[in-house]
Protein backbone atom coordinates (compact mmCIF):
# COMPACT_ATOMS: atom_id res chain seq x y z
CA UNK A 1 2.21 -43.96 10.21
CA UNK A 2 0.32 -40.94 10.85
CA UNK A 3 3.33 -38.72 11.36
CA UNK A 4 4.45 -40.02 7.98
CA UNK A 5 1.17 -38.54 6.43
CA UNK A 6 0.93 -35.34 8.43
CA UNK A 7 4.45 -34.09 7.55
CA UNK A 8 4.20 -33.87 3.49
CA UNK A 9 0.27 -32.30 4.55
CA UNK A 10 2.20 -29.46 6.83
CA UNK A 11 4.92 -29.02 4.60
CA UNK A 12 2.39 -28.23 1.53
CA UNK A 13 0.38 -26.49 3.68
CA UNK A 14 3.33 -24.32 4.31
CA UNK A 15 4.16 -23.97 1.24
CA UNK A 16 1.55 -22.65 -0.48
CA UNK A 17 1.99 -19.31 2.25
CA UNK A 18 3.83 -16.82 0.19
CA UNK A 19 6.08 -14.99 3.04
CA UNK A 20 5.03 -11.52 2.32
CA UNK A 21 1.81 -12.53 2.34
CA UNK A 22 2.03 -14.41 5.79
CA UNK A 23 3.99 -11.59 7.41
CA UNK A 24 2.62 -8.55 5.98
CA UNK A 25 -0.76 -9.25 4.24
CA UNK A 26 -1.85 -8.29 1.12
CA UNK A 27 -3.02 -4.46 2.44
CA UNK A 28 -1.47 -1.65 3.32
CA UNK A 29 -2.82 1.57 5.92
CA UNK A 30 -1.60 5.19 4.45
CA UNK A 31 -1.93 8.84 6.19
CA UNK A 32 -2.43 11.55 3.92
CA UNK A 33 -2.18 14.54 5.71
CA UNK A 34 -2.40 18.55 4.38
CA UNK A 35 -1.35 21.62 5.72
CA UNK A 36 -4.88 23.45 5.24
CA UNK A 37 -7.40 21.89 7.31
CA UNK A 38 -9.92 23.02 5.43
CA UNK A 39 -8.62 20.85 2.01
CA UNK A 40 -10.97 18.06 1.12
CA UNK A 41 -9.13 14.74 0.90
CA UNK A 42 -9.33 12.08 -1.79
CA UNK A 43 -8.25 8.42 -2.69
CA UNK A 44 -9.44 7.48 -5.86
CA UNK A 45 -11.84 10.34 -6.41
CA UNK A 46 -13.50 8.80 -3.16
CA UNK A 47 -14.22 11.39 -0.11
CA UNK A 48 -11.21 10.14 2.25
CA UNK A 49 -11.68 12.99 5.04
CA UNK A 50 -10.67 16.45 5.75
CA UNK A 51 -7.22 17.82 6.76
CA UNK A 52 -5.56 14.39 7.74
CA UNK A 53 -7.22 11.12 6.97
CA UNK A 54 -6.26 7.25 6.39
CA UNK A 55 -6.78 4.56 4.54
CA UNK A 56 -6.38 0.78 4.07
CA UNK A 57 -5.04 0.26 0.19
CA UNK A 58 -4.44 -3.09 -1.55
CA UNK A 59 -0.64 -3.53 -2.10
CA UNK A 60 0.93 -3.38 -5.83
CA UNK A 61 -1.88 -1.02 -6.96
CA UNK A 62 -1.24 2.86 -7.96
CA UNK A 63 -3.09 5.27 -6.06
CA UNK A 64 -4.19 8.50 -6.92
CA UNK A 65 -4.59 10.88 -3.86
CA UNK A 66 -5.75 14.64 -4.18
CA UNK A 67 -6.17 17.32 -2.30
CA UNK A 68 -9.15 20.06 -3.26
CA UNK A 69 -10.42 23.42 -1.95
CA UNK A 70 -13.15 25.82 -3.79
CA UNK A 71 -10.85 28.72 -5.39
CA UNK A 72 -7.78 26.99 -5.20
CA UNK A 73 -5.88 23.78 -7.92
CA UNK A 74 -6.12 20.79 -7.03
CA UNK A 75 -2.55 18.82 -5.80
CA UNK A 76 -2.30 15.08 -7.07
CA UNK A 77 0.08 12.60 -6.61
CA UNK A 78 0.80 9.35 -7.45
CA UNK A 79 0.99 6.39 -4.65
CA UNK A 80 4.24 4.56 -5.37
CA UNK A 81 5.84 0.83 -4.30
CA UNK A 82 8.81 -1.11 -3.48
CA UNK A 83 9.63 -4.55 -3.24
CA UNK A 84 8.97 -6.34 0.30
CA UNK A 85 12.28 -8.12 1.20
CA UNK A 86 9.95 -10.72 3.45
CA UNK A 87 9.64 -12.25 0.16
CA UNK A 88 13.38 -13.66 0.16
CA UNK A 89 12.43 -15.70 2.40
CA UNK A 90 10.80 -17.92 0.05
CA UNK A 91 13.73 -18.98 -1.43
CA UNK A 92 14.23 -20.85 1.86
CA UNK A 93 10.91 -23.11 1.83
CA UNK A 94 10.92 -24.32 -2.26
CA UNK A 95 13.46 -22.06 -3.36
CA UNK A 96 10.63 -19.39 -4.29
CA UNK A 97 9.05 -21.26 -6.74
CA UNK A 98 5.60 -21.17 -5.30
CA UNK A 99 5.73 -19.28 -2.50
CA UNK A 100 7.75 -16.28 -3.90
CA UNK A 101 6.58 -16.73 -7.69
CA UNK A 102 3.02 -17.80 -7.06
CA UNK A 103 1.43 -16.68 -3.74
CA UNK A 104 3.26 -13.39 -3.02
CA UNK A 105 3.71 -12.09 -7.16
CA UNK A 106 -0.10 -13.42 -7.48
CA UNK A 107 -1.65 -11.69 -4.47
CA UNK A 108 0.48 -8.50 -4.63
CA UNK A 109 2.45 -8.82 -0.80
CA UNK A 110 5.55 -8.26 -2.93
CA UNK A 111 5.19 -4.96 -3.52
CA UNK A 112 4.45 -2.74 -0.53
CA UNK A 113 3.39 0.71 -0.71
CA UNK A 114 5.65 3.34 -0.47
CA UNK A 115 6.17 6.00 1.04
CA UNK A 116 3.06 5.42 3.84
CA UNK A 117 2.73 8.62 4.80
CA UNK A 118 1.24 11.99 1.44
CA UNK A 119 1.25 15.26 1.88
CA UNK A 120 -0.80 17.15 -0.34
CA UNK A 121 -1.66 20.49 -0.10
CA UNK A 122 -4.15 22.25 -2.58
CA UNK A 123 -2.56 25.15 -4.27
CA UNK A 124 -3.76 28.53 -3.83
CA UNK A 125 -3.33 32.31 -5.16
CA UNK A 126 -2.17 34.72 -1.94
CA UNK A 127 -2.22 37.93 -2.60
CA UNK A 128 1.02 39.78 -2.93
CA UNK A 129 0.71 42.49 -0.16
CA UNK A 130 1.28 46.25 -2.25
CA UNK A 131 -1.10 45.21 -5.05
């Protein structure tokens, strides 16, 4: 009798664990690099480092990385995303209705970030040699 009642218990249990979500989390960890080591680094507006830094960024959210130096324009970019094919697997436990449709869509593990690795480089005037 008790197997009887733990089976439909692990099976639920299971199926409210989005695959995505199981697999990959709900986070993501991004390098932004520049070529100037001297270019301040930012995520969000936020003070990220110096040169190279990382970061640990919530999936399915747009971030805004920059790169800054006194004298020079600022670089921005946009983070982008793409859909985490761990997900499919879903369709295998309740044929995605809750773990696909619910769990991963609802906690963002669909939708990794992408790419993982931003270079940004501030822009600068050289001087043209002759002038």
């Amino acid at each position: 009798m008790q197997t009887l009642t733990k089976t439909p218990v692990a099976v639920l249990l299971f199926q409210f664990t989005g695959c995505a979500y199981m697999f990959h989390g709900n986070t993501d960890q991004i390098t932004i690099q520049s070529a100037d080591s001297d270019a301040k680094l930012y995520l969000n507006n936020v003070l990220v480092g110096k040169g190279s830094a990382s970061a640990t960024v919530p999936r399915n959210v747009k971030q805004t990385i920059s790169a800054k130096k006194d004298g020079c324009t600022d670089h921005v970019v946009q983070s982008g995303d793409r859909f985490d094919a761990i997900s499919l697997l879903g369709l295998f436990l309740d044929f995605g209705i809750i773990s696909m449709l619910i769990v991963d869509n609802g906690s963002g593990a669909m939708w990794k970030t992408d790419p993982l690795v931003y270079h940004v480089n501030p822009i600068c005037d050289t001087p043209t040699k002759g002038s």
